[in-house]
PDB file of N, CA and C in Angstrom:
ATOM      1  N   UNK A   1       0.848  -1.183   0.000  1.00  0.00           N
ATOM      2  CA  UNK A   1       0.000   0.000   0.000  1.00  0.00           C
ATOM      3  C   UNK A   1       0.889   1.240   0.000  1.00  0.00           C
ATOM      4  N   UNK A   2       0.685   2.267  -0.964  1.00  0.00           N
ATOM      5  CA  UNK A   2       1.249   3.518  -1.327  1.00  0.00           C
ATOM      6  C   UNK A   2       1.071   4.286   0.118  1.00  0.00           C
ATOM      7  N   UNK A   3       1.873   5.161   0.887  1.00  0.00           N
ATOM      8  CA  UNK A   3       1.590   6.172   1.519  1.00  0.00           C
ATOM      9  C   UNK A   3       0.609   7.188   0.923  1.00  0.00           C
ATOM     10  N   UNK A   4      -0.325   7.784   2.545  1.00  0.00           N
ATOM     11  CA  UNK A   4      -1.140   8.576   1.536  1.00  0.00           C
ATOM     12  C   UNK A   4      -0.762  10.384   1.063  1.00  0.00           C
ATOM     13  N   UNK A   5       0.570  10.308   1.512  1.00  0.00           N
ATOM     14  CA  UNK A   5       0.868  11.570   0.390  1.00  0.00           C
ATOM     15  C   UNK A   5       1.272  11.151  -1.113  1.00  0.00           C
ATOM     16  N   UNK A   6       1.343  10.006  -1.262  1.00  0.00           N
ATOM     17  CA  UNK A   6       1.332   9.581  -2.598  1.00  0.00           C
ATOM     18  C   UNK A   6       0.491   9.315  -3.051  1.00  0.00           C
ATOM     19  N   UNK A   7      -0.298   9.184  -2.843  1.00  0.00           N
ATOM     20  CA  UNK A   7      -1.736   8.785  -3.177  1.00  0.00           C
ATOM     21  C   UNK A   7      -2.725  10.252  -3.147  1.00  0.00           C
ATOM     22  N   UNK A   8      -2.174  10.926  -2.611  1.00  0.00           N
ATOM     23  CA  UNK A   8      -2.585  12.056  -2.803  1.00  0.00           C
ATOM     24  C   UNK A   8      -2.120  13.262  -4.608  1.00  0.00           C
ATOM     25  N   UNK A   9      -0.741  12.832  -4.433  1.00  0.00           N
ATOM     26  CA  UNK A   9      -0.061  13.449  -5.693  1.00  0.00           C
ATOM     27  C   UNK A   9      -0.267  12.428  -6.766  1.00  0.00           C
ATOM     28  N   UNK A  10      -1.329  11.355  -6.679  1.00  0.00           N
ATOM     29  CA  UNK A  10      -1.592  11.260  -7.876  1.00  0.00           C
ATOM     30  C   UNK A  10      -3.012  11.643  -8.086  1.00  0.00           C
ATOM     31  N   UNK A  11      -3.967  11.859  -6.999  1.00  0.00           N
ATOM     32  CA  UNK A  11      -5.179  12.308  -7.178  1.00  0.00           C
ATOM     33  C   UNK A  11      -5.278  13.771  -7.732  1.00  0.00           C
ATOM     34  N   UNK A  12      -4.058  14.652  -7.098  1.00  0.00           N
ATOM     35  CA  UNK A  12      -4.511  16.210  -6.913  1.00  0.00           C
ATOM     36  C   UNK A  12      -4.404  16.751  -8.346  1.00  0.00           C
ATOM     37  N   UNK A  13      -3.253  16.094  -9.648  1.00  0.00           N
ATOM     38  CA  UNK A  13      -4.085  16.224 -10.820  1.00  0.00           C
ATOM     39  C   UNK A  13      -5.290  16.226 -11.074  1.00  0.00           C
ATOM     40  N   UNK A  14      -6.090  14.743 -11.229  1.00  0.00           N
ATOM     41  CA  UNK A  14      -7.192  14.542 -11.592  1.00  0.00           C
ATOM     42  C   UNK A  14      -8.107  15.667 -11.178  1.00  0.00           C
ATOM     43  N   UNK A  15      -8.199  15.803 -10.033  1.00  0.00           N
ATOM     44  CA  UNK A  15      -9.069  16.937  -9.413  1.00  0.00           C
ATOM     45  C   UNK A  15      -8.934  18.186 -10.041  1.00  0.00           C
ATOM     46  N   UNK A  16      -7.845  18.609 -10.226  1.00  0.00           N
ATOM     47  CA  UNK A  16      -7.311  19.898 -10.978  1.00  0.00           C
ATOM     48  C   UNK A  16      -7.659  20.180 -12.034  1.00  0.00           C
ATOM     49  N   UNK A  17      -7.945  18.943 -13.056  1.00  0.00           N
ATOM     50  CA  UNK A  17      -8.033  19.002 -14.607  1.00  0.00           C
ATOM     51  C   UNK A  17      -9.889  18.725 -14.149  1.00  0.00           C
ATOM     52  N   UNK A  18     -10.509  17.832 -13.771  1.00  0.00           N
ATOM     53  CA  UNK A  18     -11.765  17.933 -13.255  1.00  0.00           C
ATOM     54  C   UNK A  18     -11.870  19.354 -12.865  1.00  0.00           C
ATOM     55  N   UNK A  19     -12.260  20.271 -12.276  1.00  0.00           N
ATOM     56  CA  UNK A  19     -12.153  20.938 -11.826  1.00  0.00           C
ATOM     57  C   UNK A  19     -12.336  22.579 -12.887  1.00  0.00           C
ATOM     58  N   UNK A  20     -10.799  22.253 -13.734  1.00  0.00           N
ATOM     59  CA  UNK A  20     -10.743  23.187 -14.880  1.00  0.00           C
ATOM     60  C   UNK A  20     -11.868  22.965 -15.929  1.00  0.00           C
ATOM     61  N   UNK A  21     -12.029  21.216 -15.727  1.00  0.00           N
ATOM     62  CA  UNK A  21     -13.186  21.271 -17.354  1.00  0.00           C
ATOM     63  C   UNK A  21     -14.633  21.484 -16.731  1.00  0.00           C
ATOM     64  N   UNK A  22     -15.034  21.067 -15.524  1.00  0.00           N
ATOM     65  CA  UNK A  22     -16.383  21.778 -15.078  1.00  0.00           C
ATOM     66  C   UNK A  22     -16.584  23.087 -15.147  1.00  0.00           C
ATOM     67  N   UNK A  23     -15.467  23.870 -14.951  1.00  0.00           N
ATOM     68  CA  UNK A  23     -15.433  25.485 -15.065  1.00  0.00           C
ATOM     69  C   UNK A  23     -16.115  25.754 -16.214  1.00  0.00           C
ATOM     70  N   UNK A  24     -14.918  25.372 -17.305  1.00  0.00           N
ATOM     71  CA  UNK A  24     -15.343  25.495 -18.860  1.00  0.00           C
ATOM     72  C   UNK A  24     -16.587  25.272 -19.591  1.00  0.00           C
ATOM     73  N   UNK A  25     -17.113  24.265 -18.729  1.00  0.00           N
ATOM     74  CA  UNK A  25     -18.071  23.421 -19.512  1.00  0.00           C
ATOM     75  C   UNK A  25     -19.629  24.349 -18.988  1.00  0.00           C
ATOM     76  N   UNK A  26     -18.798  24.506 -17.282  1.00  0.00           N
ATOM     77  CA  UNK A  26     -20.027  25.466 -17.213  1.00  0.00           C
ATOM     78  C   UNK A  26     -20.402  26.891 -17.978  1.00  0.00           C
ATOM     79  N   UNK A  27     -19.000  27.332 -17.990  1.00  0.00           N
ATOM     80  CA  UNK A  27     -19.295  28.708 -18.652  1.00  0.00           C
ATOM     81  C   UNK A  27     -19.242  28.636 -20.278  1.00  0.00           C
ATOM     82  N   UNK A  28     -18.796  27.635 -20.707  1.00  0.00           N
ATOM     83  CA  UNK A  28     -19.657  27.386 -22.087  1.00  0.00           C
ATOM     84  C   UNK A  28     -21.258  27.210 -22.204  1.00  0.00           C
ATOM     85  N   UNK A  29     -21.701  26.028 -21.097  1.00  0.00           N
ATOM     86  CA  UNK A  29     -23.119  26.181 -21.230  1.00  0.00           C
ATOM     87  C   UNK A  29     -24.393  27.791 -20.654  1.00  0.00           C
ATOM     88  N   UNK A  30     -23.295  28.443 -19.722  1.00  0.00           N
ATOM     89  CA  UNK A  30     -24.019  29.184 -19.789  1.00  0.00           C
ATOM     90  C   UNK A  30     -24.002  30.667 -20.779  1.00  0.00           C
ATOM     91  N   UNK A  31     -22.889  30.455 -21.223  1.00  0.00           N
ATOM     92  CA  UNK A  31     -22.613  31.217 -22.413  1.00  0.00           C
ATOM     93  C   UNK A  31     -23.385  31.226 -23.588  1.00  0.00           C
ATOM     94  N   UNK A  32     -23.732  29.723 -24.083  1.00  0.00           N
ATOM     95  CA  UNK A  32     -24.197  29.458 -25.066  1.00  0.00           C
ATOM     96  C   UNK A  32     -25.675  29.481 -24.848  1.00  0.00           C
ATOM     97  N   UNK A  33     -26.578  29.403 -23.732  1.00  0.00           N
ATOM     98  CA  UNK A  33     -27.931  29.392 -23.551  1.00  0.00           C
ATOM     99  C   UNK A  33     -28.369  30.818 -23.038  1.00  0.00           C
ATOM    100  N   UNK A  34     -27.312  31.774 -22.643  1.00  0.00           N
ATOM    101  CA  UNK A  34     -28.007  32.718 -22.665  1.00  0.00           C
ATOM    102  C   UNK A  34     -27.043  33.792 -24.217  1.00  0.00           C
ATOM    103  N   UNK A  35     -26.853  33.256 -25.377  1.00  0.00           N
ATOM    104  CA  UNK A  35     -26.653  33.989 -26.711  1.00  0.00           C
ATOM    105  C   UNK A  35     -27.744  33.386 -27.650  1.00  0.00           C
ATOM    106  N   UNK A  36     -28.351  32.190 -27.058  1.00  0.00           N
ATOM    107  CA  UNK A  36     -29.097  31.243 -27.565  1.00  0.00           C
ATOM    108  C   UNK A  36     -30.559  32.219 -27.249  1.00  0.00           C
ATOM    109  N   UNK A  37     -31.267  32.421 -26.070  1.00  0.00           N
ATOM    110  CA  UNK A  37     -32.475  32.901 -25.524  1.00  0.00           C
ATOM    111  C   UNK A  37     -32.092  34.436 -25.672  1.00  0.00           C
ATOM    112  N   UNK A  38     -31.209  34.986 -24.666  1.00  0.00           N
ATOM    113  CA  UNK A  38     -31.420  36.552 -24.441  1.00  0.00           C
ATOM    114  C   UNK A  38     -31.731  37.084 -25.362  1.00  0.00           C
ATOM    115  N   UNK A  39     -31.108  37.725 -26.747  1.00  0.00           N
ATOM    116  CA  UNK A  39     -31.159  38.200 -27.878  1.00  0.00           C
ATOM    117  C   UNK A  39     -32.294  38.352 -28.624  1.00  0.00           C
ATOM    118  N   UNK A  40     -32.797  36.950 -28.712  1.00  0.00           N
ATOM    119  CA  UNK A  40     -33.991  36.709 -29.401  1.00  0.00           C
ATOM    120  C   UNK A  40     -35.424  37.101 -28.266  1.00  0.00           C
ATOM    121  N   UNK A  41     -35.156  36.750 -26.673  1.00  0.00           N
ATOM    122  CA  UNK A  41     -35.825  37.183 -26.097  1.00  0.00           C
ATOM    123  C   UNK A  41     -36.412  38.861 -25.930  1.00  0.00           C
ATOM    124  N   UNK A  42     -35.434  39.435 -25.203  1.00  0.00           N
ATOM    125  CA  UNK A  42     -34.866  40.427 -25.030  1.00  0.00           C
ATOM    126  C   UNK A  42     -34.681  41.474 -25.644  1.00  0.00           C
ATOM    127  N   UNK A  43     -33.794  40.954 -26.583  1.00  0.00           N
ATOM    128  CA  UNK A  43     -32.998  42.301 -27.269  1.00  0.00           C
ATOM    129  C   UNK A  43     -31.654  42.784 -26.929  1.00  0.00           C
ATOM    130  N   UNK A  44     -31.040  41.901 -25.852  1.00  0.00           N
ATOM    131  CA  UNK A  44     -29.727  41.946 -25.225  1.00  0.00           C
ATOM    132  C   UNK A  44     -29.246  41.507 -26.191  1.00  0.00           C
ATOM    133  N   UNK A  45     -27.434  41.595 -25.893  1.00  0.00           N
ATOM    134  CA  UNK A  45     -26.106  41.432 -26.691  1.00  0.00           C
ATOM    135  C   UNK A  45     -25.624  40.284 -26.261  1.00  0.00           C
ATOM    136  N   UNK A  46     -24.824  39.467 -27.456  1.00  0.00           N
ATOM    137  CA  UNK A  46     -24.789  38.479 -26.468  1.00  0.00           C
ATOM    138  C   UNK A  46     -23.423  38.716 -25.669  1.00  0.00           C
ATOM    139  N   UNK A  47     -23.213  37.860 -24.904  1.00  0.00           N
ATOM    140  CA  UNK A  47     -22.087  37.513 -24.309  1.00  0.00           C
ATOM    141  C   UNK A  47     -20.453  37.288 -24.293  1.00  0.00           C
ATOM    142  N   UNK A  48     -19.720  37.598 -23.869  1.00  0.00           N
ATOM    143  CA  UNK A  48     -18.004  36.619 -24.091  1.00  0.00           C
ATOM    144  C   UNK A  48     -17.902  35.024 -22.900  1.00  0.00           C
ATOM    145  N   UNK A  49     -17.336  34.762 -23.049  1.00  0.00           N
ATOM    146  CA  UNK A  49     -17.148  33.675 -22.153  1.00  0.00           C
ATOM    147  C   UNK A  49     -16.421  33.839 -20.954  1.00  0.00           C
ATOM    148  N   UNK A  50     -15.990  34.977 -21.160  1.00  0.00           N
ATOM    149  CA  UNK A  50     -15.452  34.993 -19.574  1.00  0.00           C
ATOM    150  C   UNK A  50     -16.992  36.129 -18.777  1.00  0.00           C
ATOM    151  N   UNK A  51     -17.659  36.767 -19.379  1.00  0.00           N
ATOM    152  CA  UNK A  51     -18.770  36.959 -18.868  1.00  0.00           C
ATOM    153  C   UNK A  51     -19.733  36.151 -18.668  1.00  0.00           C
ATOM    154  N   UNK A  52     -19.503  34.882 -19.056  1.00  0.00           N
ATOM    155  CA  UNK A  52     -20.800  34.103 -18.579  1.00  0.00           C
ATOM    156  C   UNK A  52     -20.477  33.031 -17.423  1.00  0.00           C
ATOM    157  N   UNK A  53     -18.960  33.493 -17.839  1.00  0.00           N
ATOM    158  CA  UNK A  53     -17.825  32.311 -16.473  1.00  0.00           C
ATOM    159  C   UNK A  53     -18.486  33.297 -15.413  1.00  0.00           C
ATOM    160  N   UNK A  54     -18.220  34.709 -15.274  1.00  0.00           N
ATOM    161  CA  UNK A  54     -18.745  35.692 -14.207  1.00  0.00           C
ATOM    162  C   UNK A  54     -20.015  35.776 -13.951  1.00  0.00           C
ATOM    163  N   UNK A  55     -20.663  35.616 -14.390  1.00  0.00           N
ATOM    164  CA  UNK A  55     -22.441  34.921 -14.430  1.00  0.00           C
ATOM    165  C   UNK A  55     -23.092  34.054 -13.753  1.00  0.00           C
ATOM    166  N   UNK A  56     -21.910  32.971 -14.098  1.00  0.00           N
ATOM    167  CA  UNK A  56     -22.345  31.549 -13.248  1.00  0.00           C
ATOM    168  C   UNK A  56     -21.501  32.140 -11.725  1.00  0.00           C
ATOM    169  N   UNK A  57     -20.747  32.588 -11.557  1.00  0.00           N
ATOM    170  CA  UNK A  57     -20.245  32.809 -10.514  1.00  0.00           C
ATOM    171  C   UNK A  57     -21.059  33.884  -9.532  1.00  0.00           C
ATOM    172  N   UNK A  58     -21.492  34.523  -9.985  1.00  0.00           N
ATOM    173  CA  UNK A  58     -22.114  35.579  -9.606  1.00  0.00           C
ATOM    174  C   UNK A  58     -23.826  35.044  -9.572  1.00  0.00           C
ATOM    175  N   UNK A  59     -24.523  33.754 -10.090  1.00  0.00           N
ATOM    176  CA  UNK A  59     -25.429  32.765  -9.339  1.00  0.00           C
ATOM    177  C   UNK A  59     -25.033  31.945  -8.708  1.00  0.00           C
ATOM    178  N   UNK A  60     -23.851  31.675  -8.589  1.00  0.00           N
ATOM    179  CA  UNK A  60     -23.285  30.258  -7.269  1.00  0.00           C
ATOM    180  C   UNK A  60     -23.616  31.109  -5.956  1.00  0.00           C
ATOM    181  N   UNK A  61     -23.062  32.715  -5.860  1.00  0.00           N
ATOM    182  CA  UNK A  61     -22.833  33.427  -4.933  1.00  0.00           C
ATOM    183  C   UNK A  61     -24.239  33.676  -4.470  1.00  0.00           C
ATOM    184  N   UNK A  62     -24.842  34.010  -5.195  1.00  0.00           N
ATOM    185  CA  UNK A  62     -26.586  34.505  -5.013  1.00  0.00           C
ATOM    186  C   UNK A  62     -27.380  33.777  -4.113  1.00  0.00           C
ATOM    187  N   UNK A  63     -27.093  32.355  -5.200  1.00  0.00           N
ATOM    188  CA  UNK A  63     -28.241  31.434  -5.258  1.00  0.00           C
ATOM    189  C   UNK A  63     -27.824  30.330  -4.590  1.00  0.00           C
ATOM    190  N   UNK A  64     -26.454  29.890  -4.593  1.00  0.00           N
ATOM    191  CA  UNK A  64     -25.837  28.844  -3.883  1.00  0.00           C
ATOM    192  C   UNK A  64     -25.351  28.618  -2.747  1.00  0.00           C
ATOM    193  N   UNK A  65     -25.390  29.973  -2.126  1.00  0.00           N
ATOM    194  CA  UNK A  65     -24.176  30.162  -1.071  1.00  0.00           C
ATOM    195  C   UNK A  65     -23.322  29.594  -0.248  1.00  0.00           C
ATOM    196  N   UNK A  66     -22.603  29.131  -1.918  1.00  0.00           N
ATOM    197  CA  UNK A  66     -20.995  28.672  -1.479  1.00  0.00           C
ATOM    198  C   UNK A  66     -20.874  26.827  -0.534  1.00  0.00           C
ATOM    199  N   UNK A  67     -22.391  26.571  -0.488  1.00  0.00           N
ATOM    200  CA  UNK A  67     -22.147  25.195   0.218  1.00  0.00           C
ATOM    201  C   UNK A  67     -22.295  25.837   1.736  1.00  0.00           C
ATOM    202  N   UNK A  68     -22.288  26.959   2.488  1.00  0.00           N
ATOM    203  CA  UNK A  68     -22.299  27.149   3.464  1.00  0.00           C
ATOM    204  C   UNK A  68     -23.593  27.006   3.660  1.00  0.00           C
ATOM    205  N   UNK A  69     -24.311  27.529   3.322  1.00  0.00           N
ATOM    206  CA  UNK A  69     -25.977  27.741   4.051  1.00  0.00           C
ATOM    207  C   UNK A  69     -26.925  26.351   3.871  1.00  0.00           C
ATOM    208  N   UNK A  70     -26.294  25.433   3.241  1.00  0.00           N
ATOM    209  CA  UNK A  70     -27.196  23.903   3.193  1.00  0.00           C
ATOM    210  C   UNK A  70     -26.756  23.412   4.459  1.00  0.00           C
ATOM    211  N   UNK A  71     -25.751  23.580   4.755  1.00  0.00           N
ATOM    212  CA  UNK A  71     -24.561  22.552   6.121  1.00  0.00           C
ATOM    213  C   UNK A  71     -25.183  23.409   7.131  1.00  0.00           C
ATOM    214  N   UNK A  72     -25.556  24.385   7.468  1.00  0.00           N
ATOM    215  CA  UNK A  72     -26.010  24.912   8.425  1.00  0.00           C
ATOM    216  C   UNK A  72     -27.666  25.053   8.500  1.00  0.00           C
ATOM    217  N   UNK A  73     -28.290  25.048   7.535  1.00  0.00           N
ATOM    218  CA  UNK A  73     -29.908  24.842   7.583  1.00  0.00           C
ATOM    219  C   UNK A  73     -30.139  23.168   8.031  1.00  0.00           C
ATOM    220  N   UNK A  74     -29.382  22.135   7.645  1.00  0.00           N
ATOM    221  CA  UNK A  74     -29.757  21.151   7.554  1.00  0.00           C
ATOM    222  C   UNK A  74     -29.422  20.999   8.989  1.00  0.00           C
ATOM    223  N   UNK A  75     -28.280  21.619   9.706  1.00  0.00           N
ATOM    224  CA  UNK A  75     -27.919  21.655  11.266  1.00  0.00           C
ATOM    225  C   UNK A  75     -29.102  22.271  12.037  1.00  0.00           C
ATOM    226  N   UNK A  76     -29.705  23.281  11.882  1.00  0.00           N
ATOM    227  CA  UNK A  76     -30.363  24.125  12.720  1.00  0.00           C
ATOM    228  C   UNK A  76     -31.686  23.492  12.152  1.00  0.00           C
ATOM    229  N   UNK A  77     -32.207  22.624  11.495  1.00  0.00           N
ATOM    230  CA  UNK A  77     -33.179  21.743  11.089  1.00  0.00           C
ATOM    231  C   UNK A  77     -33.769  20.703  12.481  1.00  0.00           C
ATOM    232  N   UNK A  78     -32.054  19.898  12.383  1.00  0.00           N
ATOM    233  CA  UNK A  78     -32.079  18.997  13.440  1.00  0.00           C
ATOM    234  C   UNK A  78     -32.017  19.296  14.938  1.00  0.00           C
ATOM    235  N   UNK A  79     -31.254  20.370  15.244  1.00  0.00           N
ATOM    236  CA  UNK A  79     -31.300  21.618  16.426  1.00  0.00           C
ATOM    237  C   UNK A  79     -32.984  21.579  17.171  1.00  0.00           C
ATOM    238  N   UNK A  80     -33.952  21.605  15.833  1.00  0.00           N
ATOM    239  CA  UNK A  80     -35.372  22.408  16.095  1.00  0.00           C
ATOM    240  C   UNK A  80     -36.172  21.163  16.062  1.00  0.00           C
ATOM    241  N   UNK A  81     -35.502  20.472  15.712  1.00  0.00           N
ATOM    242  CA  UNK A  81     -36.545  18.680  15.478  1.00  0.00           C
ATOM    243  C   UNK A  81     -36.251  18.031  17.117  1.00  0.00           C
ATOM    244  N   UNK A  82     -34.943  18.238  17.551  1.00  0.00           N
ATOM    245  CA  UNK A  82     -34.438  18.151  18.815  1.00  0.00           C
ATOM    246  C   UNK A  82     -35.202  18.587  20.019  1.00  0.00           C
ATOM    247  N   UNK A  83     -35.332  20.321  19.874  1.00  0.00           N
ATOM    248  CA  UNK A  83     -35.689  21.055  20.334  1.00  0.00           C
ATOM    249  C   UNK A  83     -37.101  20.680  20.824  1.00  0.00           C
ATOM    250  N   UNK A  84     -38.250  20.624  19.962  1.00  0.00           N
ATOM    251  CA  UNK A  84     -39.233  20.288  19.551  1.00  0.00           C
ATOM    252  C   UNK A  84     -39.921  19.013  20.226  1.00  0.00           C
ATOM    253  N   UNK A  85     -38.954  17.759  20.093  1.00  0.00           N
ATOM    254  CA  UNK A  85     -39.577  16.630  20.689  1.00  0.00           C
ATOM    255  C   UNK A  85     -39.168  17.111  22.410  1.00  0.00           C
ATOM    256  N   UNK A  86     -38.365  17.382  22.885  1.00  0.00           N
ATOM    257  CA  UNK A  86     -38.646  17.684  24.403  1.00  0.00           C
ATOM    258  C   UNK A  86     -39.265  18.537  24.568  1.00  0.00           C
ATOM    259  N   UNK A  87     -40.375  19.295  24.157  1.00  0.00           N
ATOM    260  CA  UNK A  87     -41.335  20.698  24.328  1.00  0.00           C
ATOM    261  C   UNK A  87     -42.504  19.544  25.146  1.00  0.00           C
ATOM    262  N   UNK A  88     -42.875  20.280  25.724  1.00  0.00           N
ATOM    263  CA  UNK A  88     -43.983  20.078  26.426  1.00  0.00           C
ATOM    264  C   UNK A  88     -45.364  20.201  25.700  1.00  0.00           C
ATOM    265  N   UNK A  89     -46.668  19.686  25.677  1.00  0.00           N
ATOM    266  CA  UNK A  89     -47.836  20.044  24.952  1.00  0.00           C
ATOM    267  C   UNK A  89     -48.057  21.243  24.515  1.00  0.00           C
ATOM    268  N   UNK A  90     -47.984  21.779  25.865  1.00  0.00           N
ATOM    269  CA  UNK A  90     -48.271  23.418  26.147  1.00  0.00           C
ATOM    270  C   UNK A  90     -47.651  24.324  25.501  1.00  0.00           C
ATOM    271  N   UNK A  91     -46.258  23.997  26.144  1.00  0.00           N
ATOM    272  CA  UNK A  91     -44.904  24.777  24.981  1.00  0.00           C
ATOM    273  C   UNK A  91     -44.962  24.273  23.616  1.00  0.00           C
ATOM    274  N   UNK A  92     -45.600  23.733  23.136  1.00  0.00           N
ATOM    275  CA  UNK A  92     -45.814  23.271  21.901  1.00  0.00           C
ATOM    276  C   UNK A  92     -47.039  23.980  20.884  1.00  0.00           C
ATOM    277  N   UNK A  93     -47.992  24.130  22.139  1.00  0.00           N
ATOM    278  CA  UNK A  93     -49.132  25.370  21.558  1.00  0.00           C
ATOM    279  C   UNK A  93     -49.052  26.674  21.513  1.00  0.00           C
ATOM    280  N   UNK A  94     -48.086  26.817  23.213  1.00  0.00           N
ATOM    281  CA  UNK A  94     -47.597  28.392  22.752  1.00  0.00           C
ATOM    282  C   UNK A  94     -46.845  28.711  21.589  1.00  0.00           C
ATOM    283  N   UNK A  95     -45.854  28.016  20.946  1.00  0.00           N
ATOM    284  CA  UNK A  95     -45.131  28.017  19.731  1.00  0.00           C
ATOM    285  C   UNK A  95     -45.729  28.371  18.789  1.00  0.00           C
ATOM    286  N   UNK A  96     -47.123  27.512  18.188  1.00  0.00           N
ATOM    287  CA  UNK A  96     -47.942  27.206  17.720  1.00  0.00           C
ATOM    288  C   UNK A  96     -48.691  28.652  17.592  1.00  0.00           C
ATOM    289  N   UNK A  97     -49.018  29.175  18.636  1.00  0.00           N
ATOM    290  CA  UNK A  97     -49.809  30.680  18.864  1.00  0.00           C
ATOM    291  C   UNK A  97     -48.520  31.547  18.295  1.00  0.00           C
ATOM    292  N   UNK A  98     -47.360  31.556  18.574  1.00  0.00           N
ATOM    293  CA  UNK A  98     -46.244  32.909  18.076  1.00  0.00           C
ATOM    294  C   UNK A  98     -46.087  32.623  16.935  1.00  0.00           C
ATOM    295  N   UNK A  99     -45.879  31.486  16.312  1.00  0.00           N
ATOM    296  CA  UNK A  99     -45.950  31.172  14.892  1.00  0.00           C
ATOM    297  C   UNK A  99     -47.293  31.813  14.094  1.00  0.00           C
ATOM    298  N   UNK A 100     -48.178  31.712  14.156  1.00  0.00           N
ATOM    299  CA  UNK A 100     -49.600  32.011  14.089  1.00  0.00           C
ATOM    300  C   UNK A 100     -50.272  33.853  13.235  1.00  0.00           C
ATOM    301  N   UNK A 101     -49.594  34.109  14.264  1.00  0.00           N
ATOM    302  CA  UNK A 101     -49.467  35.825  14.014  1.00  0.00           C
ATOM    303  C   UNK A 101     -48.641  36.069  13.185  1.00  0.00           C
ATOM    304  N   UNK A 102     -47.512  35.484  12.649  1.00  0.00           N
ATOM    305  CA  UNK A 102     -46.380  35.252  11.814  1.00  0.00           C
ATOM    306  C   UNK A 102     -46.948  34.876  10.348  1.00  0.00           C
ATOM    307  N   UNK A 103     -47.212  33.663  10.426  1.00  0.00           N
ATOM    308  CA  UNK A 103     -47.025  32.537   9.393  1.00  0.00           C
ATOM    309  C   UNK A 103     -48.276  32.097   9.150  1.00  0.00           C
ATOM    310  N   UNK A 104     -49.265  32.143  10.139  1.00  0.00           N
ATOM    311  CA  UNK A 104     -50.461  31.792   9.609  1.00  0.00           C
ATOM    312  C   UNK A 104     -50.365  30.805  10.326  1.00  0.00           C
ATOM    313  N   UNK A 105     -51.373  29.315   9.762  1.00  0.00           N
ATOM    314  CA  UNK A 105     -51.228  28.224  10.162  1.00  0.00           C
ATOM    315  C   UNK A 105     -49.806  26.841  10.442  1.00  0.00           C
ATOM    316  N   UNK A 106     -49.442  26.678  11.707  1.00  0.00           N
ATOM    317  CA  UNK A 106     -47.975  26.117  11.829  1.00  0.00           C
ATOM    318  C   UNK A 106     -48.091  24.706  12.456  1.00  0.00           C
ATOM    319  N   UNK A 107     -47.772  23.566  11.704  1.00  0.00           N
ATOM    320  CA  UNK A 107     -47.793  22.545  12.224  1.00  0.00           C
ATOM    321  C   UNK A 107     -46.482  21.860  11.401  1.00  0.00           C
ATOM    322  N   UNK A 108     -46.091  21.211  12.713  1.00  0.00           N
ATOM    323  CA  UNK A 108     -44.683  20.347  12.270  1.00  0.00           C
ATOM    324  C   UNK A 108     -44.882  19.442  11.375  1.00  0.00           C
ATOM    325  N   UNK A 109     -44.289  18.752  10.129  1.00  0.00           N
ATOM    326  CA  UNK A 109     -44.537  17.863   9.485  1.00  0.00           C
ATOM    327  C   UNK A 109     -44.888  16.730  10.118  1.00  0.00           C
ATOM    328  N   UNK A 110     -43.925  16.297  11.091  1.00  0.00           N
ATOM    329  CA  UNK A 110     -44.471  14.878  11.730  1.00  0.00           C
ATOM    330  C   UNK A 110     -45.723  15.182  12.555  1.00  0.00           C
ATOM    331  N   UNK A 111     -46.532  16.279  13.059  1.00  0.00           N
ATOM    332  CA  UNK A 111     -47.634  15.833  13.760  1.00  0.00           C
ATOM    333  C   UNK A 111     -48.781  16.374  12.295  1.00  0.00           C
ATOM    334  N   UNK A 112     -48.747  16.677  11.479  1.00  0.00           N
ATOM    335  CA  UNK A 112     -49.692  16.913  10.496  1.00  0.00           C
ATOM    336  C   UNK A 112     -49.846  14.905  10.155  1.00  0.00           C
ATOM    337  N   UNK A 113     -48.924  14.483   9.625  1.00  0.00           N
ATOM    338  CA  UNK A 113     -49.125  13.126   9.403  1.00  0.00           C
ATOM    339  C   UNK A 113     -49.317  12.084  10.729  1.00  0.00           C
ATOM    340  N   UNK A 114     -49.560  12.690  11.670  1.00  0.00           N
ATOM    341  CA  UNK A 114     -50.336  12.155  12.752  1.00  0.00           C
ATOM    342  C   UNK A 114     -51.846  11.932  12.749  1.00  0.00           C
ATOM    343  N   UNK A 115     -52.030  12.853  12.232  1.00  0.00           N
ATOM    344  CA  UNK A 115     -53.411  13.684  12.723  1.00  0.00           C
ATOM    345  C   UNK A 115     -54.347  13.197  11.453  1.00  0.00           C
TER     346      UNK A 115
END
């Protein structure tokens, strides 16, 4: 068995060249679908490819955020599912009432499929 810094310097190519052609491939496809729609939509110009590389980057940032905000919703998910099963009835209706004035009607997924 290879040590794993060797095993590492043969992966960290692959990743690298992976990596470079997802770039490309993305900002080709989004290059090409918005010279494809905008124009004809619109009336916009089309594009260069390093503006649509900045495009997709500038929706990863927007719309994606970065992988941070899934790892932490999916945490503070389980936090409140936690939270939730040790509540008391009561503390469970008062919730229920502050939610209410908010949100309208509030029921946890698992007690709707109770009921």
């Amino acid at each position: 068995m290879r040590p794993k810094w060797q095993r590492v310097m043969m992966i960290a190519p692959l990743a690298i060249a992976a990596m470079a052609a997802f770039v490309f491939v993305g900002g080709e496809l989004v290059l090409r679908l918005w010279n494809w729609l905008t124009p004809s939509l619109f009336g916009w110009k089309p594009i260069t490819f390093w503006q649509a590389l900045g495009l997709l980057v500038l929706c990863r940032i927007l719309f994606g955020g970065c992988g941070i905000r899934n790892a932490h919703r999916s945490h503070s998910g389980r936090r409140m599912a936690a939270r939730w099963e040790r509540m008391t009835p009561e503390e469970r209706e008062r919730f229920r009432q502050g939610f209410r004035g908010w949100w309208g009607s509030f029921e946890p997924p698992d007690s709707q499929s109770k009921a």
